[in-house]
N, C-alpha and C. Protein backbone atom coordinates (compact mmCIF):
# COMPACT_ATOMS: atom_id res chain seq x y z
N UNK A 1 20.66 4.61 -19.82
CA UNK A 1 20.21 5.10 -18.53
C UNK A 1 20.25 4.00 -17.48
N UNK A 2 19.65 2.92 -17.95
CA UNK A 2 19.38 1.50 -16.74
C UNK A 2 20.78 1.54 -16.37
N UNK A 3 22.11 1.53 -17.51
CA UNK A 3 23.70 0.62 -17.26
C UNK A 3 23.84 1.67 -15.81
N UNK A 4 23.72 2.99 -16.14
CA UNK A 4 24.13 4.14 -15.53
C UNK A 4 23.47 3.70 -13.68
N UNK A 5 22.56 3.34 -13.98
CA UNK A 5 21.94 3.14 -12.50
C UNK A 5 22.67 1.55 -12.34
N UNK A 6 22.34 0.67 -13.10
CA UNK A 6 22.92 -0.54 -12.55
C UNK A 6 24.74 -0.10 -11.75
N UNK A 7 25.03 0.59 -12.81
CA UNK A 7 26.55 0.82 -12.05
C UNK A 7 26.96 1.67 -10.73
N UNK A 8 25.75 2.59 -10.64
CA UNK A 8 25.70 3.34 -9.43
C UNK A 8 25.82 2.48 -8.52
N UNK A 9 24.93 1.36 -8.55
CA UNK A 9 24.46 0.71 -7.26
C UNK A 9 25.36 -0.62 -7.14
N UNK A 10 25.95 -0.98 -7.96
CA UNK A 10 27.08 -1.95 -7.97
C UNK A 10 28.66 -1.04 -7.18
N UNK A 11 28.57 0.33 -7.88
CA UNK A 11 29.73 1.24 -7.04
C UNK A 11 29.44 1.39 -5.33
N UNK A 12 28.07 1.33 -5.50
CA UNK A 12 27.60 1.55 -3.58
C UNK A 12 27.53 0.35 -2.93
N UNK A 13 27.67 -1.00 -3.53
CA UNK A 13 27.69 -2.27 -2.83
C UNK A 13 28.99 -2.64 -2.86
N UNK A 14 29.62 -2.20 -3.29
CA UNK A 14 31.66 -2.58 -3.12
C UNK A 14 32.02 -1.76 -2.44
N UNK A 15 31.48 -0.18 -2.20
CA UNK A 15 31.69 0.23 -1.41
C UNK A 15 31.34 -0.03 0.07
N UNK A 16 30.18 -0.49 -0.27
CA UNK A 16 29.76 -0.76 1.43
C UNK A 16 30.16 -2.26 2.22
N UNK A 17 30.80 -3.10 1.03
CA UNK A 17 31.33 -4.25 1.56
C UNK A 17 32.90 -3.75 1.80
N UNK A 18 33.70 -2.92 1.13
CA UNK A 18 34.78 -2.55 1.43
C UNK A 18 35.10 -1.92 3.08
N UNK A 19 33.69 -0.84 3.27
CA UNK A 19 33.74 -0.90 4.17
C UNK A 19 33.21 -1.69 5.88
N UNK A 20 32.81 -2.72 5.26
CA UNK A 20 32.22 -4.24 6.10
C UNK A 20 34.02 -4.60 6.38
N UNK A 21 34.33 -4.55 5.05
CA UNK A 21 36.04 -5.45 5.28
C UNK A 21 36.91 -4.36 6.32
N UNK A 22 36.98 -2.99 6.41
CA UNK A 22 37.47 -2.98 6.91
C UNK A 22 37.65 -2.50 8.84
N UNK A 23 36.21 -2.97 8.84
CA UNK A 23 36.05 -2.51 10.56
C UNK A 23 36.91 -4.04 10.93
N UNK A 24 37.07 -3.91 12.37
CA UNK A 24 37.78 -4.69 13.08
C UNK A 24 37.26 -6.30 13.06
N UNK A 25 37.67 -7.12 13.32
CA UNK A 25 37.83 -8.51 12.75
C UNK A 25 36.37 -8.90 13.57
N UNK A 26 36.58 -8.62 15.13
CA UNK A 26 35.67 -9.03 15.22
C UNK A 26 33.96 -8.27 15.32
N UNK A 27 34.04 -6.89 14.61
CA UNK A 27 32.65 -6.35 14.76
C UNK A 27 32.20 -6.36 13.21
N UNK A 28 32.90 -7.73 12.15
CA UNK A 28 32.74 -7.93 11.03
C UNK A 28 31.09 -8.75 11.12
N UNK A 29 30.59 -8.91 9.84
CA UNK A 29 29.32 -9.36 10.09
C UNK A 29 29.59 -10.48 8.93
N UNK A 30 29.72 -11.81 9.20
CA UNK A 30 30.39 -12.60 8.19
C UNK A 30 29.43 -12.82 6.78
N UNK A 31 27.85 -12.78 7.99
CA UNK A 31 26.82 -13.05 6.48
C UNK A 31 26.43 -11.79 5.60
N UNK A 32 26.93 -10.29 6.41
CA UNK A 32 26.90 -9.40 5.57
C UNK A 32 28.05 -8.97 4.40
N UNK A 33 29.31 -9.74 5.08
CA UNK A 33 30.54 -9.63 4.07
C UNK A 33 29.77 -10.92 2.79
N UNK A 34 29.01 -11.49 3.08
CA UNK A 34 28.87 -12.78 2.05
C UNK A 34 28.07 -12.15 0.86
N UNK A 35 26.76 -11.89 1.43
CA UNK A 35 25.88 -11.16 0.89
C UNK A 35 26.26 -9.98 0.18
N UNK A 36 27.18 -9.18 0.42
CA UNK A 36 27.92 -7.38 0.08
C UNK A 36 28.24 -8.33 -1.46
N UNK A 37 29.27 -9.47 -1.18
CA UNK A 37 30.33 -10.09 -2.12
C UNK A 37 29.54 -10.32 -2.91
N UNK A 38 28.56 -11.26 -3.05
CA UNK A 38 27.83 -12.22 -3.92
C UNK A 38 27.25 -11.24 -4.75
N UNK A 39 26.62 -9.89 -4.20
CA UNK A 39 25.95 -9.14 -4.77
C UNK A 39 26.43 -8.14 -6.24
N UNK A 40 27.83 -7.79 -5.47
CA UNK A 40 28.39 -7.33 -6.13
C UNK A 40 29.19 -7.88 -7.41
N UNK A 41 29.62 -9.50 -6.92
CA UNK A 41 29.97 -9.93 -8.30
C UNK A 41 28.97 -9.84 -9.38
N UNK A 42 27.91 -10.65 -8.88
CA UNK A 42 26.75 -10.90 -9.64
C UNK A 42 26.75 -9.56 -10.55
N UNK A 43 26.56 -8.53 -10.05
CA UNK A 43 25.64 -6.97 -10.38
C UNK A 43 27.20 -6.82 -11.21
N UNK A 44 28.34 -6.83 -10.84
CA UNK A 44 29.79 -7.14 -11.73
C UNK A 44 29.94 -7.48 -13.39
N UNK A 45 29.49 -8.54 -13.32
CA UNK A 45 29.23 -9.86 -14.35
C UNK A 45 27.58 -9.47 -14.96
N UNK A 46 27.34 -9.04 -14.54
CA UNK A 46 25.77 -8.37 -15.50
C UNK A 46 26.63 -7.00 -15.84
N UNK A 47 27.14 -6.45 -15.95
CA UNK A 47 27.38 -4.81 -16.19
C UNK A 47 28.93 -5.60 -17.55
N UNK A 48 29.56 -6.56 -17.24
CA UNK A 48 30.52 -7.05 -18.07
C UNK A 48 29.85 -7.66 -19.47
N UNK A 49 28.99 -8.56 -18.88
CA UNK A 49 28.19 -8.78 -19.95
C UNK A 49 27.84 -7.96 -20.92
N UNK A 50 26.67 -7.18 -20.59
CA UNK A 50 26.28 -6.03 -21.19
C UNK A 50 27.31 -5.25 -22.24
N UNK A 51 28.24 -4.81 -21.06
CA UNK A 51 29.43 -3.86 -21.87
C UNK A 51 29.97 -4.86 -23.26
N UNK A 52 30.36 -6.29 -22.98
CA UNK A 52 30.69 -6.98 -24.34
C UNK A 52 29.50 -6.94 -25.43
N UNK A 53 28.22 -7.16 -24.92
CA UNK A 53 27.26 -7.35 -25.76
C UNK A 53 27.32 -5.77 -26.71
N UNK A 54 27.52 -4.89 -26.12
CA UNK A 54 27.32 -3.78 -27.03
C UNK A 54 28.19 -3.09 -27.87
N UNK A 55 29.60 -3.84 -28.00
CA UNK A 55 30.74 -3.69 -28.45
C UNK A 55 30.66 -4.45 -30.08
């Protein structure tokens, strides 16, 4: 149940940095593209983890 929610919300933070990336260059928000990124690897690499650990 937790993976299921962790992945929801990792799918809605790539999404919402995808769409950070693609408004116009300059109505980009550089510390929100940073923050979107960081978040999402992180929340990435916890859901990779996991998936090996249970294999």
């Amino acid at each position: 149940m937790s993976m299921g929610i962790l992945s929801l919300i990792t799918f809605v933070i790539w999404f919402v940095a995808i769409q950070e990336f693609l408004k116009p260059e300059k109505n980009q928000s550089n510390r929100k593209i940073m923050m979107l990124t960081s978040a999402g690897s992180l929340l990435t690499l916890v859901l990779t983890i996991s998936l090996f650990q249970s294999l």
